[in-house]
C-alpha atoms as a PDB file:
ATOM      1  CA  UNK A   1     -19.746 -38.856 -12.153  1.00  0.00           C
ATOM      2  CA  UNK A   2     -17.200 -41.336 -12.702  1.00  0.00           C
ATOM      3  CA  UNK A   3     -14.593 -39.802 -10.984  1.00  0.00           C
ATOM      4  CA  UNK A   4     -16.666 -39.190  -7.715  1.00  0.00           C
ATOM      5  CA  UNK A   5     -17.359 -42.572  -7.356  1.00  0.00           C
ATOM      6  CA  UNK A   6     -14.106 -43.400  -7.192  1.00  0.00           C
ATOM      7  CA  UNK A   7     -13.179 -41.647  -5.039  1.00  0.00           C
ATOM      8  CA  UNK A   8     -16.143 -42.368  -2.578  1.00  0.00           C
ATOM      9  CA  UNK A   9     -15.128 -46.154  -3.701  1.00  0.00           C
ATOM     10  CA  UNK A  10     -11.906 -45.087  -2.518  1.00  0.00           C
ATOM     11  CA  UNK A  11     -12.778 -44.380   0.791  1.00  0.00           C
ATOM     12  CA  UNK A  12     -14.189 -47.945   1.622  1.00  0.00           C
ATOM     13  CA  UNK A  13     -11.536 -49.893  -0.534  1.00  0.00           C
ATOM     14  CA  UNK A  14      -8.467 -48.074  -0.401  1.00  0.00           C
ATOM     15  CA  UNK A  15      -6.969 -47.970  -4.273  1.00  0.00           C
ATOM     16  CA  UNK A  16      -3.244 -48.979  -3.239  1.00  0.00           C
ATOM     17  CA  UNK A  17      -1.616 -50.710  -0.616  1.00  0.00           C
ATOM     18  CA  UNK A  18      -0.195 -48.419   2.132  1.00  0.00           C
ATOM     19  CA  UNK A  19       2.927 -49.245   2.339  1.00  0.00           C
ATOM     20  CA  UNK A  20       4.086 -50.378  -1.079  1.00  0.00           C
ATOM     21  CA  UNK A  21       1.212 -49.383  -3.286  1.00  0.00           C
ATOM     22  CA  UNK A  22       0.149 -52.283  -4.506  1.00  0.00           C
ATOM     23  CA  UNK A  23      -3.479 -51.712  -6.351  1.00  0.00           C
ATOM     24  CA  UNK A  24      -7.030 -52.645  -4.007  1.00  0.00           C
ATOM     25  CA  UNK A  25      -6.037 -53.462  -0.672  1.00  0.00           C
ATOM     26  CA  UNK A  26      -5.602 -51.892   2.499  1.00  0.00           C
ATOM     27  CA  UNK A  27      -2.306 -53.340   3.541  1.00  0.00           C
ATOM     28  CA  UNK A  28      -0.911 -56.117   1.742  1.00  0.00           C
ATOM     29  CA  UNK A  29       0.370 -59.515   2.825  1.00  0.00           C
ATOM     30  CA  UNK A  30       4.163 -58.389   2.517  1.00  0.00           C
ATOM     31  CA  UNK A  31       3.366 -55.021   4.566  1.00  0.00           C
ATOM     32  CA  UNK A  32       1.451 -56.471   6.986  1.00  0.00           C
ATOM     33  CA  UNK A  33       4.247 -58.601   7.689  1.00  0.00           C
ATOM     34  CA  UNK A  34       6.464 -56.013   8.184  1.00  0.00           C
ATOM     35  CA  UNK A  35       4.308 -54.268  10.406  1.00  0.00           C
ATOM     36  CA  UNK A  36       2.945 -56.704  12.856  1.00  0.00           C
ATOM     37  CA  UNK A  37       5.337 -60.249  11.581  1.00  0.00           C
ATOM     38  CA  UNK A  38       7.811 -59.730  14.464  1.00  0.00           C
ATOM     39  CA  UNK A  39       7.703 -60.048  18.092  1.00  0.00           C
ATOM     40  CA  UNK A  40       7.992 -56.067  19.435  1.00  0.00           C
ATOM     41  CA  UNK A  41      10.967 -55.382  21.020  1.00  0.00           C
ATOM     42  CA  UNK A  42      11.984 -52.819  23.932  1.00  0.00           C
ATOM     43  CA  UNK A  43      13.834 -49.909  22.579  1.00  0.00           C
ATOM     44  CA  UNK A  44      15.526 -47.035  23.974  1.00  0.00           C
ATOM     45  CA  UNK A  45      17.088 -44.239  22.349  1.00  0.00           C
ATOM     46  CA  UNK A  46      20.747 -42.734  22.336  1.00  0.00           C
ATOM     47  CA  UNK A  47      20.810 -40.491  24.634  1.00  0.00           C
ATOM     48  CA  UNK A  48      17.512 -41.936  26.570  1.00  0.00           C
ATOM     49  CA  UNK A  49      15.573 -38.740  27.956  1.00  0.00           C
ATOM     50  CA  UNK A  50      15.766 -38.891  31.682  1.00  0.00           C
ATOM     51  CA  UNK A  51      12.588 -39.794  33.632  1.00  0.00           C
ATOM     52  CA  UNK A  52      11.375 -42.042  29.950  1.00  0.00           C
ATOM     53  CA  UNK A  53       9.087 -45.406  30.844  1.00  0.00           C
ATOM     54  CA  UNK A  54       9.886 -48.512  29.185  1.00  0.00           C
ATOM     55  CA  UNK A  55       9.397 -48.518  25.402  1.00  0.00           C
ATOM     56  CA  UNK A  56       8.156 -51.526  23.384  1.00  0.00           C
ATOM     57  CA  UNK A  57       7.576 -50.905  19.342  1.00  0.00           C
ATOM     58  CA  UNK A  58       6.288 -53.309  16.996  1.00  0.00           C
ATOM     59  CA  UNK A  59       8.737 -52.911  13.769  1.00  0.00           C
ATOM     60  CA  UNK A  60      11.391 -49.976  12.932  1.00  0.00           C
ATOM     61  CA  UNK A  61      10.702 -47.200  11.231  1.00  0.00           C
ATOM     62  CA  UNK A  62      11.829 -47.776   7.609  1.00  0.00           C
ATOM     63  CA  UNK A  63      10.485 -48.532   4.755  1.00  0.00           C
ATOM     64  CA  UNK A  64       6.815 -50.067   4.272  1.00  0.00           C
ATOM     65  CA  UNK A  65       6.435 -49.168   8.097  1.00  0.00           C
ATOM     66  CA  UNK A  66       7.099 -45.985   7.549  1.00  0.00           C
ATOM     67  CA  UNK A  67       4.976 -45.474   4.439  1.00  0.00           C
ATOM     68  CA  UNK A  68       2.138 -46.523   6.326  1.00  0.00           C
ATOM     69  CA  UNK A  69       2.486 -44.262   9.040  1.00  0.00           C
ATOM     70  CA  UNK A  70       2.755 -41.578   7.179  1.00  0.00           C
ATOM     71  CA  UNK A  71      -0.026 -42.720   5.067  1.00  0.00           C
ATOM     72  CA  UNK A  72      -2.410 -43.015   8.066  1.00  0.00           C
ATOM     73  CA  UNK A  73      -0.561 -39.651   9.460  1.00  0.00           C
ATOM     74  CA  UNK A  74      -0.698 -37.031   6.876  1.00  0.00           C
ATOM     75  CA  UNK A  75      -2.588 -38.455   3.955  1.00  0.00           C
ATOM     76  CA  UNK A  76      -5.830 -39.429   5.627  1.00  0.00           C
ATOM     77  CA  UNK A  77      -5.750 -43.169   5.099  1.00  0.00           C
ATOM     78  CA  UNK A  78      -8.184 -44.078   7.733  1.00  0.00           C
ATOM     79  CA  UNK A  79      -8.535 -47.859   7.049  1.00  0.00           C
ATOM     80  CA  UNK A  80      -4.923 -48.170   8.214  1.00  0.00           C
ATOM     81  CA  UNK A  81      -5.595 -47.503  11.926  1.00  0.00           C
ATOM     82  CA  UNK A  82      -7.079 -51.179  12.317  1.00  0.00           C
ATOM     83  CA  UNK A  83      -3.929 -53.046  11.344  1.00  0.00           C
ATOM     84  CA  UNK A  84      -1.801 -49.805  13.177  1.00  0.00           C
ATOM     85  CA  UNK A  85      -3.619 -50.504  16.336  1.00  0.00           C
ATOM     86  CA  UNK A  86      -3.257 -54.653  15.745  1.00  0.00           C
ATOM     87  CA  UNK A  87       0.438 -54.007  15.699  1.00  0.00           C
ATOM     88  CA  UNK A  88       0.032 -51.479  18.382  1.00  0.00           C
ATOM     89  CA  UNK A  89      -1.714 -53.494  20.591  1.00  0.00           C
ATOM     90  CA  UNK A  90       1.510 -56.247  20.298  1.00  0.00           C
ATOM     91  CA  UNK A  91       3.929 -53.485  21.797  1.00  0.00           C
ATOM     92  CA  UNK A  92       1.034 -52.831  24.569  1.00  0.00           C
ATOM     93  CA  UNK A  93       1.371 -56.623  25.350  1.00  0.00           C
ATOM     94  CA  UNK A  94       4.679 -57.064  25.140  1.00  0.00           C
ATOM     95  CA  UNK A  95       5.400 -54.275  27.736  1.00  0.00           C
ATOM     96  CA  UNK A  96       2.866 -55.315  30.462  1.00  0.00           C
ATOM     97  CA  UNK A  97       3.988 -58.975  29.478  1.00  0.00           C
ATOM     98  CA  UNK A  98       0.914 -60.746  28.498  1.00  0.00           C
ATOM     99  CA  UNK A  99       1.233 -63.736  26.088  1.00  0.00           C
ATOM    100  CA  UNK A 100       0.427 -62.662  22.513  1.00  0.00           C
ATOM    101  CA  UNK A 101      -1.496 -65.515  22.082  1.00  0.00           C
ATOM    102  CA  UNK A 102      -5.269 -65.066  21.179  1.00  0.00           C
ATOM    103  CA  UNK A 103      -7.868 -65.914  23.559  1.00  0.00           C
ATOM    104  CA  UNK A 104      -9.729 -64.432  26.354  1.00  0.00           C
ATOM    105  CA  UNK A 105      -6.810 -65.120  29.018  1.00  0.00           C
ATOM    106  CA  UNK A 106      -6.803 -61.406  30.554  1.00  0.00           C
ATOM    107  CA  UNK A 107      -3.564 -60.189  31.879  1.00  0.00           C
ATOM    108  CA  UNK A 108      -1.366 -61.069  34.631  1.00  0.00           C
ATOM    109  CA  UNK A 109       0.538 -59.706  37.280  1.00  0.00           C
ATOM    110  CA  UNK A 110       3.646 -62.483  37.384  1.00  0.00           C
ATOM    111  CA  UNK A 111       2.208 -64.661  40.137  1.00  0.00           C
ATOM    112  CA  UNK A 112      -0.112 -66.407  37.433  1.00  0.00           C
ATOM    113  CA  UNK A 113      -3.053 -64.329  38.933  1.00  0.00           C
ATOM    114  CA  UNK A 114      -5.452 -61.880  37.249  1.00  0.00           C
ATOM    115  CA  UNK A 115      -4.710 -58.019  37.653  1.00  0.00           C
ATOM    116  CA  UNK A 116      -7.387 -56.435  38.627  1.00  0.00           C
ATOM    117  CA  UNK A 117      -6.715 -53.226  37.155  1.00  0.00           C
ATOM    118  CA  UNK A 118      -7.864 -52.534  33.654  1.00  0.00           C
ATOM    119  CA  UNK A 119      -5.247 -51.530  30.876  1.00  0.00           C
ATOM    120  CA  UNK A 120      -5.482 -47.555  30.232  1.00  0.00           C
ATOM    121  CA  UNK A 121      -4.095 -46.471  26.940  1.00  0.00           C
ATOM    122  CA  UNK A 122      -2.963 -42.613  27.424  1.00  0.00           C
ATOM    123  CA  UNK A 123      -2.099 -41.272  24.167  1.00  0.00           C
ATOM    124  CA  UNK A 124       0.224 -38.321  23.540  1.00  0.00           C
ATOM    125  CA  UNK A 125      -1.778 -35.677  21.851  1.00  0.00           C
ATOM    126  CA  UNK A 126      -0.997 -33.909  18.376  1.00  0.00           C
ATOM    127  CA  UNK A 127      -0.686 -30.086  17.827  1.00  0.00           C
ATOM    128  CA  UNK A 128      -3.912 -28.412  17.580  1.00  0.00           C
ATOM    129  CA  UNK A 129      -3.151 -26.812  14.646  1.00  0.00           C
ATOM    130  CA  UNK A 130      -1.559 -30.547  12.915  1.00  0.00           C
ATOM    131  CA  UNK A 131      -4.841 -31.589  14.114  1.00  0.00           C
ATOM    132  CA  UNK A 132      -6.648 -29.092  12.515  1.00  0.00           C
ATOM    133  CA  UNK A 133      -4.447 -29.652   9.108  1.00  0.00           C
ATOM    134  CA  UNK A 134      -5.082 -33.583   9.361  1.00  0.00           C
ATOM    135  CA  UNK A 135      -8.408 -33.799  10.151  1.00  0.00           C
ATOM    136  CA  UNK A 136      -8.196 -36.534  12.746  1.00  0.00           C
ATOM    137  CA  UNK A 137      -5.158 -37.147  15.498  1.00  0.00           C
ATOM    138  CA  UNK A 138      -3.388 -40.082  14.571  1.00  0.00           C
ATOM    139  CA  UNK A 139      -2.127 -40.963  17.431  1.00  0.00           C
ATOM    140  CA  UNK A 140      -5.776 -41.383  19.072  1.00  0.00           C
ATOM    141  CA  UNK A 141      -7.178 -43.295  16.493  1.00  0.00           C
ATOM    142  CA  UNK A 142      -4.923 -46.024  16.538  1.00  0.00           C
ATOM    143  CA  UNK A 143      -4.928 -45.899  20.189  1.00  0.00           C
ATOM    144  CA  UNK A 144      -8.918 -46.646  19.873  1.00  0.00           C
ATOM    145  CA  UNK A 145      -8.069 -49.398  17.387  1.00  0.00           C
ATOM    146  CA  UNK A 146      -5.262 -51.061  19.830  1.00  0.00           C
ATOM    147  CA  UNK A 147      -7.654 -50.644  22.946  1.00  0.00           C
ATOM    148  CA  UNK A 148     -10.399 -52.939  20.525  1.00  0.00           C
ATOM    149  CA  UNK A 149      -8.002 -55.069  19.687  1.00  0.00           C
ATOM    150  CA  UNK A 150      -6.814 -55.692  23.624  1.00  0.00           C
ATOM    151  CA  UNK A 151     -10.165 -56.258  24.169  1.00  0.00           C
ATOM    152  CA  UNK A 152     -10.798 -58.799  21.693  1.00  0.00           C
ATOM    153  CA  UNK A 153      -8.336 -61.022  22.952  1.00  0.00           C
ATOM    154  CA  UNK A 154      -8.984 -60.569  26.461  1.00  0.00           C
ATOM    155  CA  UNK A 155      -7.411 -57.857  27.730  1.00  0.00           C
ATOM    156  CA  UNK A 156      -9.607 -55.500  29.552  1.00  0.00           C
ATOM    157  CA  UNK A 157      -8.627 -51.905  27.794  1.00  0.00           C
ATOM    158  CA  UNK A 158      -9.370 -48.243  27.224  1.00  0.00           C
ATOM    159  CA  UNK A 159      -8.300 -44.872  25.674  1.00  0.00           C
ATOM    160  CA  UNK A 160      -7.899 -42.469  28.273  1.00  0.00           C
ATOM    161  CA  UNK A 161      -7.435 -39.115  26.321  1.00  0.00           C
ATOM    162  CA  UNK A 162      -6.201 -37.308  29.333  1.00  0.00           C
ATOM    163  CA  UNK A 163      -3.026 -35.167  27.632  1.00  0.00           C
ATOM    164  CA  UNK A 164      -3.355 -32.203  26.575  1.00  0.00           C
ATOM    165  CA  UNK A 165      -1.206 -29.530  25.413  1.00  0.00           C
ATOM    166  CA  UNK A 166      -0.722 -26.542  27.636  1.00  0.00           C
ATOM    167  CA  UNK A 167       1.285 -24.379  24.990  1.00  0.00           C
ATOM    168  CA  UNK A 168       2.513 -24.766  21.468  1.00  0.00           C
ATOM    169  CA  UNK A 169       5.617 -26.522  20.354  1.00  0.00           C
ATOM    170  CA  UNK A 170       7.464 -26.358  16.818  1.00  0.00           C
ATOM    171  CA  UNK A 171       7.666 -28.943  14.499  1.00  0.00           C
ATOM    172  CA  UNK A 172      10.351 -31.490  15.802  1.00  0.00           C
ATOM    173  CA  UNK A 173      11.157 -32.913  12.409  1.00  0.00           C
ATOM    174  CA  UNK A 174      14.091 -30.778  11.641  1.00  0.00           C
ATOM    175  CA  UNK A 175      15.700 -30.825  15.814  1.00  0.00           C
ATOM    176  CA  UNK A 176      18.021 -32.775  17.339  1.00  0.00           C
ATOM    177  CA  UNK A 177      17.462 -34.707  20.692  1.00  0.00           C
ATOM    178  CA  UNK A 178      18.582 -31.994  22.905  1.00  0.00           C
ATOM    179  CA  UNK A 179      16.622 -29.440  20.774  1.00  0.00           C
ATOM    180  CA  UNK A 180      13.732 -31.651  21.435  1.00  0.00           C
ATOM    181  CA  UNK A 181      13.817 -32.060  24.488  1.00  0.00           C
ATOM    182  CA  UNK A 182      13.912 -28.547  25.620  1.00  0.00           C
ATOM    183  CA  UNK A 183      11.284 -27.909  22.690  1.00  0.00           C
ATOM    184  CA  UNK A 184       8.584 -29.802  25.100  1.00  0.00           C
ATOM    185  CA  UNK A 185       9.862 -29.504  28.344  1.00  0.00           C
ATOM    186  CA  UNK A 186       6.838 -28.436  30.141  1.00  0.00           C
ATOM    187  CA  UNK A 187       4.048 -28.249  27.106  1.00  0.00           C
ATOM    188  CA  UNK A 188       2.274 -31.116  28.420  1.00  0.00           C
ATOM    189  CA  UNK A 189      -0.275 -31.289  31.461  1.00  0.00           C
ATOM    190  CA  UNK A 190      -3.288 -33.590  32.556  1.00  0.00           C
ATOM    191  CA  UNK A 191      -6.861 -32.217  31.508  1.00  0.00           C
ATOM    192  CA  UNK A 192      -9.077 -30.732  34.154  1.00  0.00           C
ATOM    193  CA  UNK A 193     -11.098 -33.507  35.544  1.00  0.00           C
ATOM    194  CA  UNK A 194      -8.654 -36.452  34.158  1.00  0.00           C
ATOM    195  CA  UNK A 195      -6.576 -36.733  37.090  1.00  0.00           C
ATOM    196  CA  UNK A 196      -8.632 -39.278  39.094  1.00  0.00           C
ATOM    197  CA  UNK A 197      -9.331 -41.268  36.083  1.00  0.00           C
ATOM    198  CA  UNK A 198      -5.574 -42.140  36.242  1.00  0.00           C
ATOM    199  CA  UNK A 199      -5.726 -44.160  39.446  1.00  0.00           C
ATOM    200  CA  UNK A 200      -7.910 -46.614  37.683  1.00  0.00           C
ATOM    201  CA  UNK A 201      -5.843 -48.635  35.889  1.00  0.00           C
ATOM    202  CA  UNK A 202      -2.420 -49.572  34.344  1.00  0.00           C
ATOM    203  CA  UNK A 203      -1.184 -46.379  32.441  1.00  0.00           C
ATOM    204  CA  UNK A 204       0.447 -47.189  29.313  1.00  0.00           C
ATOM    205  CA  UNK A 205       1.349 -44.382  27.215  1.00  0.00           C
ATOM    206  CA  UNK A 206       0.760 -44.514  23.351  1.00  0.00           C
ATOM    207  CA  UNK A 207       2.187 -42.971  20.080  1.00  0.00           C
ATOM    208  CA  UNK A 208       2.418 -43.797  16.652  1.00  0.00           C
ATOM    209  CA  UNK A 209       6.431 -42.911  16.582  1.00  0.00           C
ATOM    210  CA  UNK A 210       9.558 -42.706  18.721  1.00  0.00           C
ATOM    211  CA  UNK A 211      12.510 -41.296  17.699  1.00  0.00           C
ATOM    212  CA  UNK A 212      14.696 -39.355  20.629  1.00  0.00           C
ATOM    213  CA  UNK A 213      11.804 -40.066  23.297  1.00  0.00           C
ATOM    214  CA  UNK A 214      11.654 -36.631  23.945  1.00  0.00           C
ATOM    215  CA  UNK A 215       7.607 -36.574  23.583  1.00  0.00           C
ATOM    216  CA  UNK A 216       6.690 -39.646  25.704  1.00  0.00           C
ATOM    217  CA  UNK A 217       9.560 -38.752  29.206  1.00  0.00           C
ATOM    218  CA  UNK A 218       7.065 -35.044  28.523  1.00  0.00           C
ATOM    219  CA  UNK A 219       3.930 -37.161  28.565  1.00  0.00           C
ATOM    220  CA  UNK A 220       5.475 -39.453  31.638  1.00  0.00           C
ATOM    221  CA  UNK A 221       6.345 -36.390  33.219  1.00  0.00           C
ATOM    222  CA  UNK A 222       2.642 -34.964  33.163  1.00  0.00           C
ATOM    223  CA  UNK A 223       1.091 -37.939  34.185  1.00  0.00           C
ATOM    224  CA  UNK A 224       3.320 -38.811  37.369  1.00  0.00           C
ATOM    225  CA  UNK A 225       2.382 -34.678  38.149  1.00  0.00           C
ATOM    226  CA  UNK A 226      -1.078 -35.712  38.060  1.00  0.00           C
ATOM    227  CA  UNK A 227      -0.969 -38.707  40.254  1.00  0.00           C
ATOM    228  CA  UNK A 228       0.812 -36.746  42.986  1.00  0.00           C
ATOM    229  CA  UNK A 229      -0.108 -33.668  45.212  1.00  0.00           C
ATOM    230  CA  UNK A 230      -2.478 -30.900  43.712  1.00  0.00           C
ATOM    231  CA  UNK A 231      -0.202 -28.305  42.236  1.00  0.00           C
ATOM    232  CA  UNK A 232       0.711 -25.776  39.373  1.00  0.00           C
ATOM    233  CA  UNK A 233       1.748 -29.182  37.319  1.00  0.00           C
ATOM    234  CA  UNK A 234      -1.359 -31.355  38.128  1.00  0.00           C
ATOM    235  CA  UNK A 235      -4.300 -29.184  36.232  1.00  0.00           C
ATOM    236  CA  UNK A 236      -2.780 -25.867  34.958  1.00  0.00           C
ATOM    237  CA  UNK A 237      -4.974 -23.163  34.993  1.00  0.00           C
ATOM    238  CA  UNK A 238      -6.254 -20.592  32.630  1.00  0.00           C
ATOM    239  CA  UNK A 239      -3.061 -20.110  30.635  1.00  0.00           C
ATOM    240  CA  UNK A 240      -2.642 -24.128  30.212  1.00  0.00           C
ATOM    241  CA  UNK A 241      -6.010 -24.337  29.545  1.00  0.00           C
ATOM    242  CA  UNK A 242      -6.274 -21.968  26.640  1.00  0.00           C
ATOM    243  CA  UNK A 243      -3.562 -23.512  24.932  1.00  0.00           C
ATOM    244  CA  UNK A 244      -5.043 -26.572  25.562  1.00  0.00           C
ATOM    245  CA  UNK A 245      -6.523 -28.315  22.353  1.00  0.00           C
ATOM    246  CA  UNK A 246      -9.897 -29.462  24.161  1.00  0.00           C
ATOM    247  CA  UNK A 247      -9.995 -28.079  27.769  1.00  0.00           C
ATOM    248  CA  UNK A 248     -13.202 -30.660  29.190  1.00  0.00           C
ATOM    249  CA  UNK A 249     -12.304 -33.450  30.993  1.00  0.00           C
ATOM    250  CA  UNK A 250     -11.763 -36.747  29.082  1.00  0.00           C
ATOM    251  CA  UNK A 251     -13.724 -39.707  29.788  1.00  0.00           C
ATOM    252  CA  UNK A 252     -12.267 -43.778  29.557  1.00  0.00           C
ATOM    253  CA  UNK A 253     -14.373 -45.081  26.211  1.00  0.00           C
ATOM    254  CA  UNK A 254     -14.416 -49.160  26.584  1.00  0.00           C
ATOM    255  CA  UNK A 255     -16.848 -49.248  23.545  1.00  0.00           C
ATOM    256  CA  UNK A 256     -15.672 -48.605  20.197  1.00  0.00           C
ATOM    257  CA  UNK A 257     -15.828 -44.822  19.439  1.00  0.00           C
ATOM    258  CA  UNK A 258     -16.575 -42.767  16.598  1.00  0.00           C
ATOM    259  CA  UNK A 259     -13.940 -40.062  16.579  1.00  0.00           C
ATOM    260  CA  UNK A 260     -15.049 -36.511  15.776  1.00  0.00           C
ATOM    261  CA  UNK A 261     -18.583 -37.348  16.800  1.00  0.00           C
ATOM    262  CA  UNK A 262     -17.752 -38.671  19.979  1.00  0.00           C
ATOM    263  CA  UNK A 263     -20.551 -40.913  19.979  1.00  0.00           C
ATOM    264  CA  UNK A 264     -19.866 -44.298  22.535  1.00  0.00           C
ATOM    265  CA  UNK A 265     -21.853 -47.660  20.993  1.00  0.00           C
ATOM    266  CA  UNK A 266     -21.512 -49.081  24.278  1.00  0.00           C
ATOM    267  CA  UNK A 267     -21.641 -47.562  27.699  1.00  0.00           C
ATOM    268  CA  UNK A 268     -18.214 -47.751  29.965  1.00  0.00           C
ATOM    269  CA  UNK A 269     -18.600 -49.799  33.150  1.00  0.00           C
ATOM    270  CA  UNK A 270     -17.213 -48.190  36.245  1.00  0.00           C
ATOM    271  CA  UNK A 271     -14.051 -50.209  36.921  1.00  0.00           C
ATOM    272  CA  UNK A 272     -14.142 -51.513  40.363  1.00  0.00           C
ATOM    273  CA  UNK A 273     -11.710 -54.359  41.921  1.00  0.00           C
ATOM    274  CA  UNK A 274     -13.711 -55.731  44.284  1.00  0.00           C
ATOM    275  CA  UNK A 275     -16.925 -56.568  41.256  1.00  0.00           C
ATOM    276  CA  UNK A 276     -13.662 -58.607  39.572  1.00  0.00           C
ATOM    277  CA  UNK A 277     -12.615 -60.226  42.685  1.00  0.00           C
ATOM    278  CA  UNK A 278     -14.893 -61.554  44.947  1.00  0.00           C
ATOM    279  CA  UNK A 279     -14.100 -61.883  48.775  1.00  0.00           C
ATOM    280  CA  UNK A 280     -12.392 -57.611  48.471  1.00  0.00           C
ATOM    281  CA  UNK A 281     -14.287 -54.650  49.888  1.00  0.00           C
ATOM    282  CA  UNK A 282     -14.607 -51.669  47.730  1.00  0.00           C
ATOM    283  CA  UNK A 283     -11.997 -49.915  49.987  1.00  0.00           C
ATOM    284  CA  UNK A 284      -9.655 -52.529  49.646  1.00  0.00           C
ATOM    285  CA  UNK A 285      -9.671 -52.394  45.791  1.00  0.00           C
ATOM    286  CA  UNK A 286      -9.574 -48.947  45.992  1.00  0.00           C
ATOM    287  CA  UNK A 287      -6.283 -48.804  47.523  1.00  0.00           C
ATOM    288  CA  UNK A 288      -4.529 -51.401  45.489  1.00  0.00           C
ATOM    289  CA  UNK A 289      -5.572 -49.386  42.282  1.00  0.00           C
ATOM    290  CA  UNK A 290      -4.428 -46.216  43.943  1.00  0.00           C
ATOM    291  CA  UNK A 291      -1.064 -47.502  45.630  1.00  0.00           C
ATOM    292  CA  UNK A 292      -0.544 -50.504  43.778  1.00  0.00           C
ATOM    293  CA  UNK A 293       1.077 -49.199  40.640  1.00  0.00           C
ATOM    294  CA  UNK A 294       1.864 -46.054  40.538  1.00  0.00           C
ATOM    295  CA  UNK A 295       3.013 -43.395  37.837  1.00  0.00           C
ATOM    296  CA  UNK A 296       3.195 -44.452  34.546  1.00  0.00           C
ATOM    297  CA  UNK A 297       3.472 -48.520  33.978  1.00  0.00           C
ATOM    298  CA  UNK A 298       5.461 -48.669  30.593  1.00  0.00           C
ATOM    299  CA  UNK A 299       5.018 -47.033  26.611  1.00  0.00           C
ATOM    300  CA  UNK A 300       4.107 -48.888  23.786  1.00  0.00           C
ATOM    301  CA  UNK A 301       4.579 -47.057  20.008  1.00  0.00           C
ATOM    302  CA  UNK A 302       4.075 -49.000  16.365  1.00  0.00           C
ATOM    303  CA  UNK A 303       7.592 -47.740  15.223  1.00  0.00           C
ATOM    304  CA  UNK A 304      11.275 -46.410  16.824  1.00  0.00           C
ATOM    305  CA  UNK A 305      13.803 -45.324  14.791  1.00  0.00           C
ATOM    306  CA  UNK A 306      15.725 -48.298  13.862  1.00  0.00           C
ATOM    307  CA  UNK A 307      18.843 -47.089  15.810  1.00  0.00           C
ATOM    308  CA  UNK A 308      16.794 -47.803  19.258  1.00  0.00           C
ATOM    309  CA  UNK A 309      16.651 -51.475  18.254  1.00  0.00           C
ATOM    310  CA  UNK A 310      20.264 -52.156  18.305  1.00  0.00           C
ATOM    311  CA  UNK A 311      20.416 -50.471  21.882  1.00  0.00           C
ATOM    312  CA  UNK A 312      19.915 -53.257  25.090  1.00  0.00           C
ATOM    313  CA  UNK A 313      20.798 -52.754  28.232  1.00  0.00           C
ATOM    314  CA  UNK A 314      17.660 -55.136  30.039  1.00  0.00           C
END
């Protein structure tokens, strides 16, 4: 008996630190430092993958930042996706330039006025099988936590789960950048039904972890497919589909959601310029959100491989 509460104890308080295993908390003072202390940087790999977005990540990935990951990742510590998203959410800013300061200022487009297009988080899906292994995909759930956090500080922002894989890939962990990119040329594609839901907002693509930038210039590459002419590369049929880890269309959550159950607390509002702006027909906000920024606006990950850091060319 005593053992099984603590381990149901376990799931509420956590019984070490993530990242440097410090007894009964979550994420200590230290590795929460580490994780979210600096200002995220733009990073870009060596050699950058040809057709990648811009990159912002919050910390490299080294020590306590990379214990937590891998924490969150592969050993089910859940209650690290709300500080992962926190310092995911400070990459998301940094790349669309909005002031990390708290508040309910909303986001700009330069000029000092509002953008009228909401923030869409896009995150790059896992394996079906790691998914199956894990019991969660990582990279969504701290997308869901980052889009909260956004939100909390004025930001308008969703997850847009629109990715999907439309045939399996091996394990990167072990391949080189070349290797890596050839090993997902192609594997992913927009869901069936998804590809209008990108036209109403700012994409910004999500991950927990860069390292050659192989997955998110794939992920760019589907979504800019999407956005243009109906093709072979915009909604694959029944061979991407079957491959696919979850072949119905995915839907923009605003409210918090429970993952697995799918259940939304609150209802998403159908985005529409000209509610945010009065004065602007319907038609009018239509086209700016269609024409007004298109393809993929930037990436935001918690960690890059420290080498990425040292690389500026801005």
């Amino acid at each position: 008996m005593r053992s099984w509460w603590r381990d149901l104890t376990d799931l509420v308080l956590p019984a070490e630190c993530g990242g440097c295993g410090r007894p009964r908390a979550v994420l200590c003072d230290r590795c929460r430092a580490a994780l979210g202390g600096r200002t995220p940087r733009r990073v870009r790999p060596a050699p950058e993958p040809r057709g990648l977005p811009p990159v912002h990540a919050a910390a490299p990935y080294a020590d306590e930042v990379r214990a937590v990951l891998l924490a969150h990742k592969e050993r089910g510590a859940l209650a690290l996706a709300r500080p992962l998203g926190e310092a995911l959410a400070g990459a998301v800013r940094a790349g669309l330039g909005v002031p990390a300061a708290r508040g309910r200022s909303g986001i700009h487009d330069g000029t000092g006025r509002a953008a009228c297009a909401p923030v869409l988080l896009v995150p790059v899906p896992s394996a079906r099988r790691a998914v199956r292994a894990r019991g969660h995909d990582p990279a969504r759930r701290i997308a869901y936590a980052a889009a909260g956090e956004l939100r909390r500080t004025g930001v308008p922002a969703a997850v847009l789960a629109a990715l999907r894989q439309r045939r399996p890939v091996a394990d990167q962990s072990g391949l080189g950048s070349r290797q890596r990119l050839a090993n997902v040329a192609g594997a992913l594609a927009v869901a069936p039904g998804s590809a209008r839901l990108l036209h109403r907002g700012r994409i910004v693509l999500v991950d927990d972890l860069m390292t050659t930038g192989a997955t998110l210039a794939e992920a760019a590459r589907a979504v800019r497919a999407a956005q243009g002419p109906p093709g072979p590369e915009t909604e694959p049929a029944g061979k991407g589909r079957e491959a696919s880890s979850n072949s119905r269309p995915a839907f923009v959550y605003l409210g918090e959601t429970w993952e697995g159950s799918e259940q939304r607390r609150t209802p998403p509002p159908v985005w529409s310029g000209a509610d945010r702006q009065p004065g602007r027909t319907a038609k009018e906000a239509d086209g700016e959100s269609a024409g007004g920024t298109p393809g993929v606006v930037c990436a935001a990950v918690v960690a890059a491989s420290p080498d990425a850091f040292g690389i500026h060319r801005n």
